[in-house]
N, C-alpha and C. Protein backbone atom coordinates (compact mmCIF):
# COMPACT_ATOMS: atom_id res chain seq x y z
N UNK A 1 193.93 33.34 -30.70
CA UNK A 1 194.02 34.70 -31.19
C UNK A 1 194.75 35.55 -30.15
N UNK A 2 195.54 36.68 -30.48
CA UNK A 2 196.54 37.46 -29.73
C UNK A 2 195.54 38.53 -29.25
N UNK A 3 196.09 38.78 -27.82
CA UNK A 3 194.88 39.92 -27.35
C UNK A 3 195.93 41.16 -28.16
N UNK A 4 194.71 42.06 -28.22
CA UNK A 4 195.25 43.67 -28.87
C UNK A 4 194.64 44.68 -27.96
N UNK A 5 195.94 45.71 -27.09
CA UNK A 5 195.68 46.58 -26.69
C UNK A 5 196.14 47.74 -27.31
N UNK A 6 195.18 48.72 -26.77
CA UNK A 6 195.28 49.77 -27.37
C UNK A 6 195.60 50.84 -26.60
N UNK A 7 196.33 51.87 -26.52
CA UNK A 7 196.68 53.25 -25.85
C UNK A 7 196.77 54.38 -26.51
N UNK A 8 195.92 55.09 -25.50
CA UNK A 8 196.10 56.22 -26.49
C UNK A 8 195.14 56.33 -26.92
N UNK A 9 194.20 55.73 -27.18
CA UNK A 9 192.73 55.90 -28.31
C UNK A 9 191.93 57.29 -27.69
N UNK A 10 191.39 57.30 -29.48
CA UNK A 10 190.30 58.29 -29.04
C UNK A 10 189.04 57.28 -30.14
N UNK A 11 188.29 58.15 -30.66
CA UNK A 11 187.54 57.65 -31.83
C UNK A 11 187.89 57.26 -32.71
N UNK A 12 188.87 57.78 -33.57
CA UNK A 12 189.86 57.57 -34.46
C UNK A 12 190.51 56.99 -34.69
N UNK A 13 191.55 56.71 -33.62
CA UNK A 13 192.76 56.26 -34.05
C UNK A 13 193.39 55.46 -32.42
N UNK A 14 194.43 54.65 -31.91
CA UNK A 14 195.27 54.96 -31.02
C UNK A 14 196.68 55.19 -31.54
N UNK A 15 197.43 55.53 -30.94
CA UNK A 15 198.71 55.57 -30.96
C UNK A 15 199.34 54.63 -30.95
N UNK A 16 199.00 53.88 -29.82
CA UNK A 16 199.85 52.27 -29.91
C UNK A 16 198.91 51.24 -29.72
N UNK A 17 199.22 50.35 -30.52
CA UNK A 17 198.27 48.59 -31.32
C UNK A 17 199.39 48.10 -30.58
N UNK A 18 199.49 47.06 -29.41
CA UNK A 18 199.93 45.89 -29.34
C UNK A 18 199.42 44.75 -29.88
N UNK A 19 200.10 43.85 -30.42
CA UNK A 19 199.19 42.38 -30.72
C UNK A 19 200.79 41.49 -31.10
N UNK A 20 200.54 40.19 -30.27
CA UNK A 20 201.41 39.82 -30.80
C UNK A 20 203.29 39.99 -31.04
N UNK A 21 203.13 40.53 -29.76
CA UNK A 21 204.78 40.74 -29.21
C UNK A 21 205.02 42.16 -29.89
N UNK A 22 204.17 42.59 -30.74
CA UNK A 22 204.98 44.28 -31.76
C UNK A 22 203.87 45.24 -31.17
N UNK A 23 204.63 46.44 -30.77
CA UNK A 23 203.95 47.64 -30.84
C UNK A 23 203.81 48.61 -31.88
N UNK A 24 202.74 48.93 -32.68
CA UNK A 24 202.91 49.24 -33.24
C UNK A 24 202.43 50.93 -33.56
N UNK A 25 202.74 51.98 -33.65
CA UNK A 25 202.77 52.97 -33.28
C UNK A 25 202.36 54.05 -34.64
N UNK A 26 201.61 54.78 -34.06
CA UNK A 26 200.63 56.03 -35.40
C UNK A 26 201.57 56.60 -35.40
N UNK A 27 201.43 57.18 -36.93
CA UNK A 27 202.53 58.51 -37.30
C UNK A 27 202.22 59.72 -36.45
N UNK A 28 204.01 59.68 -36.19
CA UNK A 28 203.97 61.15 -34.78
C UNK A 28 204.26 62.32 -36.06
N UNK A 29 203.97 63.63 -35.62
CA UNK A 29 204.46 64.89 -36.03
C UNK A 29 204.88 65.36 -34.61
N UNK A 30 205.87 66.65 -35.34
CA UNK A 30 206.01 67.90 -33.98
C UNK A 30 205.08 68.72 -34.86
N UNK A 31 205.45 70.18 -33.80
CA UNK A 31 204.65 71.17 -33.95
C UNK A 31 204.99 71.76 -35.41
N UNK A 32 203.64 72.07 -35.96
CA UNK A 32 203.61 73.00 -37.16
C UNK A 32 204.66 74.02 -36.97
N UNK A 33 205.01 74.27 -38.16
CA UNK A 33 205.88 75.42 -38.63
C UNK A 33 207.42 75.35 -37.37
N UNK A 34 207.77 74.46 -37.07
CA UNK A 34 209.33 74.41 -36.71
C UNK A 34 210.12 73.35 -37.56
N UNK A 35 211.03 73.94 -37.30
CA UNK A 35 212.47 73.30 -38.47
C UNK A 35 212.30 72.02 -38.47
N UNK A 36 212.92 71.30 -39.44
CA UNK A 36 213.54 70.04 -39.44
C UNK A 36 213.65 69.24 -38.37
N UNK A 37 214.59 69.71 -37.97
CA UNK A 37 215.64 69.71 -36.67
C UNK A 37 214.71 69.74 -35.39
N UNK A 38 214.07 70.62 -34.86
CA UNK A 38 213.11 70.70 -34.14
C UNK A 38 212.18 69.65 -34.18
N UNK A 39 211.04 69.77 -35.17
CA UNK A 39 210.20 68.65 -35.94
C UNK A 39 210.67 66.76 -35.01
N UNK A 40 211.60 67.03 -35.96
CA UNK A 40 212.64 65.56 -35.79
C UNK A 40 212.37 65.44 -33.93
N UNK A 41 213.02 65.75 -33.45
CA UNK A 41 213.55 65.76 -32.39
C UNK A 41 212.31 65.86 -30.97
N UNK A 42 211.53 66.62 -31.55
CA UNK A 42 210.07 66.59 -30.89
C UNK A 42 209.61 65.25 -30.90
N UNK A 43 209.17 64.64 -32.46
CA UNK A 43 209.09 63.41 -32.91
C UNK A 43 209.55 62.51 -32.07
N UNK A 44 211.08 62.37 -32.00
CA UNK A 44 211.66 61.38 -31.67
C UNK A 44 211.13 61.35 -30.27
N UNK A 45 210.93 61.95 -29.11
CA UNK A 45 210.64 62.03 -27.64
C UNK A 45 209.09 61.43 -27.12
N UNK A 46 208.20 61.73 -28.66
CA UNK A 46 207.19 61.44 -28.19
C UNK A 46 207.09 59.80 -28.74
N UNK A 47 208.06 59.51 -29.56
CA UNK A 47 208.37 58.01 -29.80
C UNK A 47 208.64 57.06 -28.45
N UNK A 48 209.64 58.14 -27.73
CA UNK A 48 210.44 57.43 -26.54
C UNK A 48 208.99 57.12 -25.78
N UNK A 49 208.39 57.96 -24.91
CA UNK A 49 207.26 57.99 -24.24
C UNK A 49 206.15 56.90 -24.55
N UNK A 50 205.66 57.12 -26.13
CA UNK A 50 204.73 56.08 -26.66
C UNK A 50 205.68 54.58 -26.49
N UNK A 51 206.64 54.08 -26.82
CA UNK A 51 207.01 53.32 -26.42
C UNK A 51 207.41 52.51 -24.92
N UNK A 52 207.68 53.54 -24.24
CA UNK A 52 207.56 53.28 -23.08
C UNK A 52 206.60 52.77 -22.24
N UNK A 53 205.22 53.20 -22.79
CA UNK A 53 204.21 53.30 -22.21
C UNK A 53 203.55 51.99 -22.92
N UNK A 54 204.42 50.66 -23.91
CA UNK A 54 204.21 50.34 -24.21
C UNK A 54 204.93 48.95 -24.13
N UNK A 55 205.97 49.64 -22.91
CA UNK A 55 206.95 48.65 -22.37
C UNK A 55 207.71 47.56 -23.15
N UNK A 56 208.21 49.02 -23.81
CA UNK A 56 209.42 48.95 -24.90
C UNK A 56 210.77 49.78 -24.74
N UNK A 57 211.02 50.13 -25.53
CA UNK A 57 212.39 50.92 -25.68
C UNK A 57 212.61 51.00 -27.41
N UNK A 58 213.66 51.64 -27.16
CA UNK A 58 213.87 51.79 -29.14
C UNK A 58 215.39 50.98 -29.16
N UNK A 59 215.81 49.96 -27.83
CA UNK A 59 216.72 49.38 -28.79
C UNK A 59 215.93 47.94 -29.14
N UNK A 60 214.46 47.64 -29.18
CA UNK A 60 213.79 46.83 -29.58
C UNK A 60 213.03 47.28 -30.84
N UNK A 61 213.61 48.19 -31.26
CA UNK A 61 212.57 49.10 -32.44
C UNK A 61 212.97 47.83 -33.54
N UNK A 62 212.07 47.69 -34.55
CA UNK A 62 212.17 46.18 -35.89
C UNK A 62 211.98 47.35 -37.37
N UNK A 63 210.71 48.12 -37.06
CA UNK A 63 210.79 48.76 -38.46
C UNK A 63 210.68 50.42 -38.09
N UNK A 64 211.28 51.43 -38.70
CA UNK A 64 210.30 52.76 -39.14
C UNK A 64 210.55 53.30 -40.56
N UNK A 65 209.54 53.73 -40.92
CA UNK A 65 209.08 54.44 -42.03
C UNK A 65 208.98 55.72 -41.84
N UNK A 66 210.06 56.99 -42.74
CA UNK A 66 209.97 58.42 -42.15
C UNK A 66 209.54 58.90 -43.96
N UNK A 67 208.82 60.19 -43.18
CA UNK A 67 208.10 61.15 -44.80
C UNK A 67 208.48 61.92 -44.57
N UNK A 68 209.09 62.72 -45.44
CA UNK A 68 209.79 63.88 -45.17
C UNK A 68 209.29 64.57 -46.38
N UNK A 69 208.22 66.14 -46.24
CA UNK A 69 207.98 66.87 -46.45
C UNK A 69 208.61 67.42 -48.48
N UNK A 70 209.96 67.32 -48.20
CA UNK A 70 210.58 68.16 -49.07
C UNK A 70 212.25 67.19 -48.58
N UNK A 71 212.09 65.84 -49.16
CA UNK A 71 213.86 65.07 -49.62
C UNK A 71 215.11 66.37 -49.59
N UNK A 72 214.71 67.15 -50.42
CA UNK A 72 215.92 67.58 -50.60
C UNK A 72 216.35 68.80 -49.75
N UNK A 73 215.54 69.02 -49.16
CA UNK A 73 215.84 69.79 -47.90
C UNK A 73 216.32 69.56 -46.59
N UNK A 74 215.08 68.35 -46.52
CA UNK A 74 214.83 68.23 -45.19
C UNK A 74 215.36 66.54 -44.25
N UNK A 75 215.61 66.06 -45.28
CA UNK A 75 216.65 64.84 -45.39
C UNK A 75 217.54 64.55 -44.48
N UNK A 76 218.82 65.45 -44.91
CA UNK A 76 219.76 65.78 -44.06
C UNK A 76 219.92 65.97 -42.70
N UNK A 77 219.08 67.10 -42.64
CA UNK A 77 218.70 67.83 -40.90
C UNK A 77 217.96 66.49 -40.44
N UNK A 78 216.99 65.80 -41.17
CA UNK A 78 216.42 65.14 -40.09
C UNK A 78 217.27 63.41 -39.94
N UNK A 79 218.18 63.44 -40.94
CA UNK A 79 218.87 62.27 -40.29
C UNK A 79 220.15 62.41 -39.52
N UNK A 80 220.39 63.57 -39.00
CA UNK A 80 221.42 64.11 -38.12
C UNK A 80 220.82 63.58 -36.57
N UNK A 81 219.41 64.27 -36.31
CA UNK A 81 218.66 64.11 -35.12
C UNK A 81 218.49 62.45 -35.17
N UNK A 82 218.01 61.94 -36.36
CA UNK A 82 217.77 60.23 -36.31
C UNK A 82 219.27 59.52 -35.67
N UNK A 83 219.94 59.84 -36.20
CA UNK A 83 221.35 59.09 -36.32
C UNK A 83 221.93 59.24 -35.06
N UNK A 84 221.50 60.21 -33.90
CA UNK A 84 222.14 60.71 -32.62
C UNK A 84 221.16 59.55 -31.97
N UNK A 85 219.85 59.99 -32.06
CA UNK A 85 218.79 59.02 -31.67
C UNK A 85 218.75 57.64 -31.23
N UNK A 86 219.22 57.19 -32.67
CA UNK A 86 219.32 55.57 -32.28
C UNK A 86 220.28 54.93 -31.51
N UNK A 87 219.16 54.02 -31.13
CA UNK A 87 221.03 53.08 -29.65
C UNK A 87 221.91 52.18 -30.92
N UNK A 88 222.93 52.25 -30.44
CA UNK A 88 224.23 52.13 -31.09
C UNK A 88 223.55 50.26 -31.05
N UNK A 89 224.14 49.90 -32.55
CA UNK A 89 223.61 48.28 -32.83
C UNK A 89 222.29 47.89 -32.94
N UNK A 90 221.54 49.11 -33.07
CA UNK A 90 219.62 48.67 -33.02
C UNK A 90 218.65 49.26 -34.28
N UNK A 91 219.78 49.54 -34.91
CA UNK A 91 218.78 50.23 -36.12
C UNK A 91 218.10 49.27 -36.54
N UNK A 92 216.80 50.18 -36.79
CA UNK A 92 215.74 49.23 -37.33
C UNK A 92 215.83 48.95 -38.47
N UNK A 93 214.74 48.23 -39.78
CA UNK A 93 214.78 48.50 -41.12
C UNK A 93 213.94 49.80 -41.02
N UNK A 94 214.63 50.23 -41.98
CA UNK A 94 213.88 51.51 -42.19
C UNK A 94 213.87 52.37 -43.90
N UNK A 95 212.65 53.02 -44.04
CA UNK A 95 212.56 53.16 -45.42
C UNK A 95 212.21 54.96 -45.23
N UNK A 96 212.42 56.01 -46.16
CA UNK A 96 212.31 57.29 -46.32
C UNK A 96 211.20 57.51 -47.26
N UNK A 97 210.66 58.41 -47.22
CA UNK A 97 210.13 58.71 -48.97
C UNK A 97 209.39 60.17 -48.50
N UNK A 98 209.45 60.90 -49.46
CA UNK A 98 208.77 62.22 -49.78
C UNK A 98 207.73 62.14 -49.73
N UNK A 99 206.31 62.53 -49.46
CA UNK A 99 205.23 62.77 -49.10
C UNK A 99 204.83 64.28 -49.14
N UNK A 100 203.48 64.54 -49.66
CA UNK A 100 202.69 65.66 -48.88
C UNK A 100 201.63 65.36 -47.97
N UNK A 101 202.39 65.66 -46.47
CA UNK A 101 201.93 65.61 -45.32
C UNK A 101 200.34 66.44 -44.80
N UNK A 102 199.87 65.80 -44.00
CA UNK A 102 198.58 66.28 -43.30
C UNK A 102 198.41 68.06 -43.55
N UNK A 103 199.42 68.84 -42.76
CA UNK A 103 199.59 70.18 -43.23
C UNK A 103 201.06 70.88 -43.68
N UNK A 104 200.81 71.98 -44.70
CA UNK A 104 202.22 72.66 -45.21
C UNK A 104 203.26 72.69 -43.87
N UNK A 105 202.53 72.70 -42.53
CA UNK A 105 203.57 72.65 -41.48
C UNK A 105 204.20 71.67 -41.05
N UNK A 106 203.71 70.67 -41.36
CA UNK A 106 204.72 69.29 -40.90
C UNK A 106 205.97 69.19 -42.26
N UNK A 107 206.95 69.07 -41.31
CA UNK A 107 208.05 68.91 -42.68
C UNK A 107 208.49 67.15 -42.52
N UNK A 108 208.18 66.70 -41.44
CA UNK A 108 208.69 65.15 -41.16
C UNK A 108 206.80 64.22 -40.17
N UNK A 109 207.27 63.01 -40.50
CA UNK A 109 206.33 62.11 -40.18
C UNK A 109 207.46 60.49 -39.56
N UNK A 110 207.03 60.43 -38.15
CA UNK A 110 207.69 58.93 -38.15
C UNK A 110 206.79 57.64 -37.55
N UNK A 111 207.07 56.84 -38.40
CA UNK A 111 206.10 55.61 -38.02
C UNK A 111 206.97 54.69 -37.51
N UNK A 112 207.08 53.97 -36.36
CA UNK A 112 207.39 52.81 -36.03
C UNK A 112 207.31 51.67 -35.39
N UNK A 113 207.63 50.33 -35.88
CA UNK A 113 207.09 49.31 -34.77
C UNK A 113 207.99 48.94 -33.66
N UNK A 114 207.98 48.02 -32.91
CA UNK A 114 209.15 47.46 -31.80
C UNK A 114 208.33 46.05 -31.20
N UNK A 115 209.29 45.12 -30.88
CA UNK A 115 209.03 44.41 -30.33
C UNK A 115 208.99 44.50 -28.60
N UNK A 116 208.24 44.03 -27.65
CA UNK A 116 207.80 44.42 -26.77
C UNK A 116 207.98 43.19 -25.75
């Protein structure tokens, strides 16, 4: 059996599940009530960090899954920040879909795994 560590925990939840060569990482938000763009980009940093701390990187990223608030808004803006983001040749698979999020203030959600 694969040992599983955990970081980040509280009662709830952790942030990052290792097991088995993948890290696998809780849906990040940014702060309530900022843009897209903002949102995104907050997101993405605390990705970098959780991964790091997980002795990874994101050009090992395998999957993410993003929710975005409102598709037809918020789509765009947030795959501008994604698309700067990723290391050139490492995109993960990755899937989108519309959601109503935890609160009216989150407009984006990103989940992802990486190999480690």
């Amino acid at each position: 059996m694969s040992e599983i560590i955990r970081i980040d925990s509280n009662a709830r939840m952790s942030q990052v599940v290792i097991t088995g060569g993948i890290a696998y990482l809780a849906g990040q938000v940014g702060a309530e009530g900022g843009t897209v763009t903002e949102q995104t980009q907050a997101i993405l940093g605390k990705i970098d960090v959780l991964l790091e701390k997980a002795g990874t990187d994101k050009t090992k990223l395998i999957t993410a899954q993003i929710w975005c608030a409102d598709m037809s808004t918020d789509f765009a803006d947030m795959n501008a920040v994604w698309d700067a983001w990723v290391a050139e040749g490492c995109a993960p698979a990755r899937w989108t879909g519309e959601a109503k999020l935890a609160t009216t203030g989150y407009k984006v959600e990103i989940i992802v795994t990486a190999a480690v």
